[in-house]
PDB file of N, CA and C in Angstrom:
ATOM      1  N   UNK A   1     -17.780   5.540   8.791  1.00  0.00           N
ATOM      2  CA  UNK A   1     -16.366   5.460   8.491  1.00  0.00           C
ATOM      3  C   UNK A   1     -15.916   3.999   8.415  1.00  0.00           C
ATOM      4  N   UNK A   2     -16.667   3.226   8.746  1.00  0.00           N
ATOM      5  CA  UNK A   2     -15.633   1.274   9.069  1.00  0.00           C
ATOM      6  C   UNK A   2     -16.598   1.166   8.027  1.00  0.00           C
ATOM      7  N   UNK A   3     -17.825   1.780   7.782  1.00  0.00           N
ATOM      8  CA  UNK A   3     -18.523   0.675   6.265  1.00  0.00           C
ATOM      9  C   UNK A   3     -17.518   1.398   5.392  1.00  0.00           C
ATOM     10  N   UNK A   4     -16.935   2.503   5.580  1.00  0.00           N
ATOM     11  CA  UNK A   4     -16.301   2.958   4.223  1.00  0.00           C
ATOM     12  C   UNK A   4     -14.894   2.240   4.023  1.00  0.00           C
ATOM     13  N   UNK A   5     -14.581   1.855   5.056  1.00  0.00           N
ATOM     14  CA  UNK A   5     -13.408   1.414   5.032  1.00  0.00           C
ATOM     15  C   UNK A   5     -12.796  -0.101   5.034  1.00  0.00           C
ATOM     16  N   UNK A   6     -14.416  -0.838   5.419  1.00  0.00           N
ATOM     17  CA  UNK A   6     -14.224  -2.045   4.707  1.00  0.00           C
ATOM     18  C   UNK A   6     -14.672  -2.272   3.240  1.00  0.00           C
ATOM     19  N   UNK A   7     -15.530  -1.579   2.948  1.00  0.00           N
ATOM     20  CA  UNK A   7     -15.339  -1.290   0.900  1.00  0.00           C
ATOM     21  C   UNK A   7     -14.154  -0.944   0.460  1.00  0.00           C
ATOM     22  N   UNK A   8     -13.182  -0.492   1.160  1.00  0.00           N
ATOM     23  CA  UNK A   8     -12.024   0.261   0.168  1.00  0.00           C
ATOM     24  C   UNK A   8     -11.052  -1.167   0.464  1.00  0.00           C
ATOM     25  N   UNK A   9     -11.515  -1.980   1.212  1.00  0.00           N
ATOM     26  CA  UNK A   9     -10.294  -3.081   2.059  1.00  0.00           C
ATOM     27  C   UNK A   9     -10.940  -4.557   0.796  1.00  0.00           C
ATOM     28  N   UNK A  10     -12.235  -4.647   0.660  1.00  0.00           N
ATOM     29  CA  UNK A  10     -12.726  -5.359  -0.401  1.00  0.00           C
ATOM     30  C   UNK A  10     -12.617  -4.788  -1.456  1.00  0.00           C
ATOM     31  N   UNK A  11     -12.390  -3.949  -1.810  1.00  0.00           N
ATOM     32  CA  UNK A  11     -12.003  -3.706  -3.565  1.00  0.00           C
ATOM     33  C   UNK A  11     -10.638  -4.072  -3.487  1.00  0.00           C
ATOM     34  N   UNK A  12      -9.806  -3.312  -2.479  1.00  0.00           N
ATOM     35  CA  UNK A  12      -8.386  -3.865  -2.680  1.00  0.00           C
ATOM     36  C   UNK A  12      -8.077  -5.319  -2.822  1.00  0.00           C
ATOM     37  N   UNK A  13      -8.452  -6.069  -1.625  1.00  0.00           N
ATOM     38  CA  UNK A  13      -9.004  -7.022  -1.473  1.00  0.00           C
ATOM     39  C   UNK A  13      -8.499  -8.513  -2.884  1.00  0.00           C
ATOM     40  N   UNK A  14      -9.950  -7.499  -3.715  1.00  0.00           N
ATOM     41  CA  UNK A  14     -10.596  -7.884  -5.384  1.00  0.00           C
ATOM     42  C   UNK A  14      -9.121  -7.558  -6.151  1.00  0.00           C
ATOM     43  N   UNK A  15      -8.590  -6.477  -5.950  1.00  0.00           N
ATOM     44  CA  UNK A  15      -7.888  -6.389  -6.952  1.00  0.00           C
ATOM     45  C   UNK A  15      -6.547  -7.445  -6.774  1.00  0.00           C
ATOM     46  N   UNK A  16      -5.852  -7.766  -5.806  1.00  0.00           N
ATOM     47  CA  UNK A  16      -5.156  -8.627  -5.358  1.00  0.00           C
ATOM     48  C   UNK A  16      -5.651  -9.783  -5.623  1.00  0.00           C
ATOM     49  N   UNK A  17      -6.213 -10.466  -5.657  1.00  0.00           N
ATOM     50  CA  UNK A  17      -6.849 -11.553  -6.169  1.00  0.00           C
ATOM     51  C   UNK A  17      -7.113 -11.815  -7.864  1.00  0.00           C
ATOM     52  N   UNK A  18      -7.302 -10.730  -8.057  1.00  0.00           N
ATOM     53  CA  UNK A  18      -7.610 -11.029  -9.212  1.00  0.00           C
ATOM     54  C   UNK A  18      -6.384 -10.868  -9.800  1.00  0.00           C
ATOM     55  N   UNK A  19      -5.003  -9.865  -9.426  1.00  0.00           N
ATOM     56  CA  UNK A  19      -3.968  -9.918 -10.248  1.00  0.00           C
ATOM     57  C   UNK A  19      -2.837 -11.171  -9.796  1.00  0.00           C
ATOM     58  N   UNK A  20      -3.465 -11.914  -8.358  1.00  0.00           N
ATOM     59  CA  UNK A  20      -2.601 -13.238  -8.063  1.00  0.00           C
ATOM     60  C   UNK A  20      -3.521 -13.909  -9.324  1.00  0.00           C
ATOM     61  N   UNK A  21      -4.504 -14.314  -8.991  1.00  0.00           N
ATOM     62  CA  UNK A  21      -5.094 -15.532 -10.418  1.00  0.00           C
ATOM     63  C   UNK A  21      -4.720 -15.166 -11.110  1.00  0.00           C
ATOM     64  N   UNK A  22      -4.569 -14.465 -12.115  1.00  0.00           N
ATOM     65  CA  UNK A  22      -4.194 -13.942 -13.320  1.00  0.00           C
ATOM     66  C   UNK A  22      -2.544 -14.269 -13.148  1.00  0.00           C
ATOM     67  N   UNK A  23      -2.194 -14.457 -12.632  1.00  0.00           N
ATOM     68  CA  UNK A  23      -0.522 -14.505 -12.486  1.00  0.00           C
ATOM     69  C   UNK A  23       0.241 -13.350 -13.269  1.00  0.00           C
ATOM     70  N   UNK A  24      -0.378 -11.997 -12.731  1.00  0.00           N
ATOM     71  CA  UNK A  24       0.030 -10.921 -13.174  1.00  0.00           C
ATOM     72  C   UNK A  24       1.451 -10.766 -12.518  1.00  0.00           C
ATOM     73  N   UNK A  25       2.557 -10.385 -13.279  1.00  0.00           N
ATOM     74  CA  UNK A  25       3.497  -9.731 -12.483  1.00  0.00           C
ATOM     75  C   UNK A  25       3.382  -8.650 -11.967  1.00  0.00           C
ATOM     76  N   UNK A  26       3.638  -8.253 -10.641  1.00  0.00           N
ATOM     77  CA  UNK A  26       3.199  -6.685 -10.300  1.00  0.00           C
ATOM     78  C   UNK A  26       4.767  -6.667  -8.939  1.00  0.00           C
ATOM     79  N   UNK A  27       4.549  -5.532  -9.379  1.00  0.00           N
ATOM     80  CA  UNK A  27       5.981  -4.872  -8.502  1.00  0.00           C
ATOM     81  C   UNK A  27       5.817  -5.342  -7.087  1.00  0.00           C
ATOM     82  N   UNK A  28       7.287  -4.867  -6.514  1.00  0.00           N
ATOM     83  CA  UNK A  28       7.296  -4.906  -5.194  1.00  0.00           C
ATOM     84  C   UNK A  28       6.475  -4.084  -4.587  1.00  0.00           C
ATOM     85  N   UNK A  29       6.584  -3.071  -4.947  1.00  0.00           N
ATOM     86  CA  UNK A  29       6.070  -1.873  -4.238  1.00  0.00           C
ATOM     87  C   UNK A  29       4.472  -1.667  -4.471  1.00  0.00           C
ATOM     88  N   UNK A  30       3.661  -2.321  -5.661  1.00  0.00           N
ATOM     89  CA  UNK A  30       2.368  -2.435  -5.507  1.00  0.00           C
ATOM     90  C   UNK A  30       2.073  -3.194  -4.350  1.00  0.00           C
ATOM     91  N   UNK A  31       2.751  -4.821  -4.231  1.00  0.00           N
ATOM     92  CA  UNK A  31       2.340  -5.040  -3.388  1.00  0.00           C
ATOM     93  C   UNK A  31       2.634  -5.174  -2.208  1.00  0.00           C
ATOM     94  N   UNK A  32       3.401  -4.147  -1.780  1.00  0.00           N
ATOM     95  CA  UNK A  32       3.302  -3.552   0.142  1.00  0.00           C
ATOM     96  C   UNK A  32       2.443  -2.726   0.161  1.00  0.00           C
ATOM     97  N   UNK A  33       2.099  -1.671  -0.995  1.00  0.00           N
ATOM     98  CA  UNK A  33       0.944  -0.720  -0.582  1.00  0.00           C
ATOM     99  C   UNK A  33      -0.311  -1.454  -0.839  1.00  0.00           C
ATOM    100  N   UNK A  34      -1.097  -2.434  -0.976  1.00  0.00           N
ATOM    101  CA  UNK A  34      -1.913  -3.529  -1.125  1.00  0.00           C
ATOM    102  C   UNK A  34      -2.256  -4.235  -0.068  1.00  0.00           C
ATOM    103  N   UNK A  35      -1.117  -4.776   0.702  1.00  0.00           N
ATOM    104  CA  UNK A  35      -0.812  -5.593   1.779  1.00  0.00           C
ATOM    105  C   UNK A  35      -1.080  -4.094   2.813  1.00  0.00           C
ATOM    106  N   UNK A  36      -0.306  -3.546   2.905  1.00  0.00           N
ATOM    107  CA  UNK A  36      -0.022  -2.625   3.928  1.00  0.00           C
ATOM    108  C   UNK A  36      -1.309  -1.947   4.125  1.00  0.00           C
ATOM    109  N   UNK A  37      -2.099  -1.944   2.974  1.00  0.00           N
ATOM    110  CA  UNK A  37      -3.726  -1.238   3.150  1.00  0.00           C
ATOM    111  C   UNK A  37      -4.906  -2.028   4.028  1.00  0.00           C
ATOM    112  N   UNK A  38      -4.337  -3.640   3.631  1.00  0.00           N
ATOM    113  CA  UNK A  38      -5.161  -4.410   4.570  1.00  0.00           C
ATOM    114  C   UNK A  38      -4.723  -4.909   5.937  1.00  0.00           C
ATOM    115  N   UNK A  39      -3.369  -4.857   6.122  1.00  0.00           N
ATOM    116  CA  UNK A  39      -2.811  -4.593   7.671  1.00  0.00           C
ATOM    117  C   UNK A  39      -3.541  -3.521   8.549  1.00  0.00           C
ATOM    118  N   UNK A  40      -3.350  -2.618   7.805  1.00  0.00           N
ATOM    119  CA  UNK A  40      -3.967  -1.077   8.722  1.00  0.00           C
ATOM    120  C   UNK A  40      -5.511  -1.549   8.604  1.00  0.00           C
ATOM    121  N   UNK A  41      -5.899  -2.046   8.054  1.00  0.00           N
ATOM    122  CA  UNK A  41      -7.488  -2.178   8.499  1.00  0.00           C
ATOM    123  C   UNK A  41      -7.290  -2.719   9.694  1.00  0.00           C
ATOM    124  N   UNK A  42      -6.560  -4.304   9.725  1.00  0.00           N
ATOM    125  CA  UNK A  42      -7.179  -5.104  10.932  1.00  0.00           C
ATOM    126  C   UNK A  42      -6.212  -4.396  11.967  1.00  0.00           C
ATOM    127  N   UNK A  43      -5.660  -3.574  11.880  1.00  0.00           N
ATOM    128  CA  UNK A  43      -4.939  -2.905  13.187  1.00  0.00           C
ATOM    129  C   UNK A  43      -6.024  -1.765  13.766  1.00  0.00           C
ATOM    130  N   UNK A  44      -6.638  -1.088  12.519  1.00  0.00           N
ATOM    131  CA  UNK A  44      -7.631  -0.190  13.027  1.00  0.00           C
ATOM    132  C   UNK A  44      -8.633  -1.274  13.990  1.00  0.00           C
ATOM    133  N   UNK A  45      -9.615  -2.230  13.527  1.00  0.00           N
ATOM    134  CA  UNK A  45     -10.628  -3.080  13.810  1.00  0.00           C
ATOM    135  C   UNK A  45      -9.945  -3.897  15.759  1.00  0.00           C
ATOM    136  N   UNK A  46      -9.047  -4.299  15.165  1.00  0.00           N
ATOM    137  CA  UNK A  46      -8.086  -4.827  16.201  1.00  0.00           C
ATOM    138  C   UNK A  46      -8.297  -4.053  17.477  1.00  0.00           C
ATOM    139  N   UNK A  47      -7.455  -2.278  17.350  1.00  0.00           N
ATOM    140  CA  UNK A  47      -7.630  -1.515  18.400  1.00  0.00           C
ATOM    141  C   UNK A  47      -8.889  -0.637  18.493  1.00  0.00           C
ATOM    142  N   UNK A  48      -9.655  -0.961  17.940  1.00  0.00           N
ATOM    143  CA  UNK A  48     -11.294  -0.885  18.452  1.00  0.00           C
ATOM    144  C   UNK A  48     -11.896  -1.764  19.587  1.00  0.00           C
ATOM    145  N   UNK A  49     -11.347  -2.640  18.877  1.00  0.00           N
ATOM    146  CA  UNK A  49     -11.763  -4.314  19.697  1.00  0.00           C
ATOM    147  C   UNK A  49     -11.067  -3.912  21.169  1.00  0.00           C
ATOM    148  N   UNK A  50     -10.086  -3.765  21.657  1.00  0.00           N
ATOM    149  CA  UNK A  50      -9.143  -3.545  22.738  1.00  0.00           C
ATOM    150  C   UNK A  50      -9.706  -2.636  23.217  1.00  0.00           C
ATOM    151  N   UNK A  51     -10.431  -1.452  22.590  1.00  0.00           N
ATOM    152  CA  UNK A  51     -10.975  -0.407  23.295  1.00  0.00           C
ATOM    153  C   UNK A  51     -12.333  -0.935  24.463  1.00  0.00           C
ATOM    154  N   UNK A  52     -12.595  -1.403  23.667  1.00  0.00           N
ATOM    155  CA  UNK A  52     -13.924  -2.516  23.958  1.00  0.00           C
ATOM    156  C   UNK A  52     -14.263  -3.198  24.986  1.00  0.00           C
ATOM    157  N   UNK A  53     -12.705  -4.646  25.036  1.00  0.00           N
ATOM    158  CA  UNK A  53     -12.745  -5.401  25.618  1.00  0.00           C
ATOM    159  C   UNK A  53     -11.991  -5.391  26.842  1.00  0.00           C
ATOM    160  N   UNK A  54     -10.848  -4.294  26.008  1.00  0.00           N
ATOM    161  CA  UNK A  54      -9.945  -4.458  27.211  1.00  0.00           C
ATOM    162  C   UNK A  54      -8.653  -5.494  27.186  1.00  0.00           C
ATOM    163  N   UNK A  55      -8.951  -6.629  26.294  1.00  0.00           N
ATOM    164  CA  UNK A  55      -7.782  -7.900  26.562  1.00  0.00           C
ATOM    165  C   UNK A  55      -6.538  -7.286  25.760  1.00  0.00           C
ATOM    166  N   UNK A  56      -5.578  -7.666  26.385  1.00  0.00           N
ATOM    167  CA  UNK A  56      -4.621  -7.397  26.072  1.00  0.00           C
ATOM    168  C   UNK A  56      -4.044  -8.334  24.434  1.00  0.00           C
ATOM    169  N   UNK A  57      -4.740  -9.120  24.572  1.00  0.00           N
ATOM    170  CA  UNK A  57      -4.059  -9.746  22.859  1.00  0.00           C
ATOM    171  C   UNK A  57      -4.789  -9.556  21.951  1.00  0.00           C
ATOM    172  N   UNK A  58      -6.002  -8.437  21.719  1.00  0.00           N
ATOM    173  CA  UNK A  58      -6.019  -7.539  21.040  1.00  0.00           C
ATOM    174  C   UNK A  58      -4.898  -6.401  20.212  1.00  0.00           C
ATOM    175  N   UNK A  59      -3.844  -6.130  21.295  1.00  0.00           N
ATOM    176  CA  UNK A  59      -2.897  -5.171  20.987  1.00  0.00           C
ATOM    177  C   UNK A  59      -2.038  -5.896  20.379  1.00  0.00           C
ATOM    178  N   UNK A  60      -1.706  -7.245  19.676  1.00  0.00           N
ATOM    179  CA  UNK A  60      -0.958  -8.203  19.626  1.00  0.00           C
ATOM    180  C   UNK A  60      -0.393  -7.647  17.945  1.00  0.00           C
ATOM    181  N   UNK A  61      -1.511  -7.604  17.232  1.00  0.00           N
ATOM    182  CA  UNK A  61      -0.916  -6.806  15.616  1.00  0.00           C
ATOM    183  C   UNK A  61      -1.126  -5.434  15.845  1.00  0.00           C
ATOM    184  N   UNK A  62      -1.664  -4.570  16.263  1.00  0.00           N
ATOM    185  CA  UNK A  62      -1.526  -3.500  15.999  1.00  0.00           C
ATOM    186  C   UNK A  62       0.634  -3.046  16.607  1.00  0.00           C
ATOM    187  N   UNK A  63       0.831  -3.737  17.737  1.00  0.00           N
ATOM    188  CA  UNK A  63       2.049  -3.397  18.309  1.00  0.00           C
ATOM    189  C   UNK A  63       2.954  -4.170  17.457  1.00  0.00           C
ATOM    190  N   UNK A  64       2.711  -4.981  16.271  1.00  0.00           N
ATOM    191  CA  UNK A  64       3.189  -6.090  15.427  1.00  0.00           C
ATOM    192  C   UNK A  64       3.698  -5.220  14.027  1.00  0.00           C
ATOM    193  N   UNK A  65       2.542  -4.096  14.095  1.00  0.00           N
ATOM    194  CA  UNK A  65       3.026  -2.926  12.945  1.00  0.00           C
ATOM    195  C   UNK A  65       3.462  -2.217  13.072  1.00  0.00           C
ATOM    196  N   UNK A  66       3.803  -1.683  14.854  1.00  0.00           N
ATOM    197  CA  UNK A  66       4.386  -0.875  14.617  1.00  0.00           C
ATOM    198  C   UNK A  66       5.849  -1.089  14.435  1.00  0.00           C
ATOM    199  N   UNK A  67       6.387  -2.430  15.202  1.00  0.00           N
ATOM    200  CA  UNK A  67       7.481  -2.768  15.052  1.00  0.00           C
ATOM    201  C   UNK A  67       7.999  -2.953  13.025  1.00  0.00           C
ATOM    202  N   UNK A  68       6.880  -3.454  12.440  1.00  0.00           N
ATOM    203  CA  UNK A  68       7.456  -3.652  10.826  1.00  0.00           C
ATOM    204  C   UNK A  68       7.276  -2.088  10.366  1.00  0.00           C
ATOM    205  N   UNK A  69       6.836  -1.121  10.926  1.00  0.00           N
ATOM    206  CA  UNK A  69       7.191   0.605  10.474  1.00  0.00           C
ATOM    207  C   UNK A  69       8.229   0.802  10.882  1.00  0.00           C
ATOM    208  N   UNK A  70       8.616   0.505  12.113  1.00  0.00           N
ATOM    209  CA  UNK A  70       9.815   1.197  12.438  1.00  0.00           C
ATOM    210  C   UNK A  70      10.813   0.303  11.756  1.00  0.00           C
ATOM    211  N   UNK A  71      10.877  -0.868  11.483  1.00  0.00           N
ATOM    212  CA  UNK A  71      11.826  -1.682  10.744  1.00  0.00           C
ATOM    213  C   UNK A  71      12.384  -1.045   9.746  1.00  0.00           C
ATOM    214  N   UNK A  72      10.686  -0.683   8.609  1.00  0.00           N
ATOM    215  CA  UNK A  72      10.794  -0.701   8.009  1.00  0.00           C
ATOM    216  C   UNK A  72      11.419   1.268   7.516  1.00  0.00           C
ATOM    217  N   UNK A  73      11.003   2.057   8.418  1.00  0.00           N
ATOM    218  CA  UNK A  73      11.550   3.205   8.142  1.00  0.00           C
ATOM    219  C   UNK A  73      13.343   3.111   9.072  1.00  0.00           C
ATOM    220  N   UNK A  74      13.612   2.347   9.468  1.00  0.00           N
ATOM    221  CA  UNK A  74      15.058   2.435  10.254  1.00  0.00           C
ATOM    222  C   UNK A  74      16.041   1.475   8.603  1.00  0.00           C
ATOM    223  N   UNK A  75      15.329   0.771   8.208  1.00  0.00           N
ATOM    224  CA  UNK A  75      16.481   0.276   6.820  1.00  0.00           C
ATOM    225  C   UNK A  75      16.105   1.041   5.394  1.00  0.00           C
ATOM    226  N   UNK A  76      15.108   1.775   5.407  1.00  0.00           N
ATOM    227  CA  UNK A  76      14.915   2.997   4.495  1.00  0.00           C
ATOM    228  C   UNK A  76      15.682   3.971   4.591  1.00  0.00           C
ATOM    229  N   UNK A  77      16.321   4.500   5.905  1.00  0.00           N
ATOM    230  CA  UNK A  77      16.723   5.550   6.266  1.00  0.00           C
ATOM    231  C   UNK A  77      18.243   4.930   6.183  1.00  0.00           C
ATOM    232  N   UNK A  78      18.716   4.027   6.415  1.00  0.00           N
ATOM    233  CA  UNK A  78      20.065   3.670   6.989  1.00  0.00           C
ATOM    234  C   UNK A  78      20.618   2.923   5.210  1.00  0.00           C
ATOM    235  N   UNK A  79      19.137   2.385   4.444  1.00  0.00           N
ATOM    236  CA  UNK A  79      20.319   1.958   3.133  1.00  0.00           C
ATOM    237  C   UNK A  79      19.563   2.198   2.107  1.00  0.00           C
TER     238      UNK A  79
END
């Protein structure tokens, strides 16, 4: 499951890159679901790591997203 899921994080990855060089215009909304695909990786990897180690600043982005979800579903909902 993490080899599969760092291939899907490097193609995305590729494709972001290649449509910044290109100086493609691309929507807002492509790129939060782009961004937001490679957040949730290192939050997955992150709270693996914490499982692991134990240190507490491990939990440092994963508790970092949840605050920009709830942000982000509390001004979705409100405008």
């Amino acid at each position: 499951m993490t080899k599969l899921r760092h291939i899907i994080v490097g193609i995305i990855t590729l494709i972001y890159l290649m449509l910044f060089l290109s100086k493609v215009e691309i929507s807002h909304g492509i790129f939060t679901v782009l961004l937001s695909i490679i957040l949730l990786n290192q939050v997955i990897d992150e709270w693996n790591v914490y499982k692991e180690t134990a240190k507490k600043i491990h939990l440092l982005i994963p508790i970092t997203f949840l605050v920009i979800i709830i942000i982000f579903l509390v001004s979705y909902i409100l405008f």
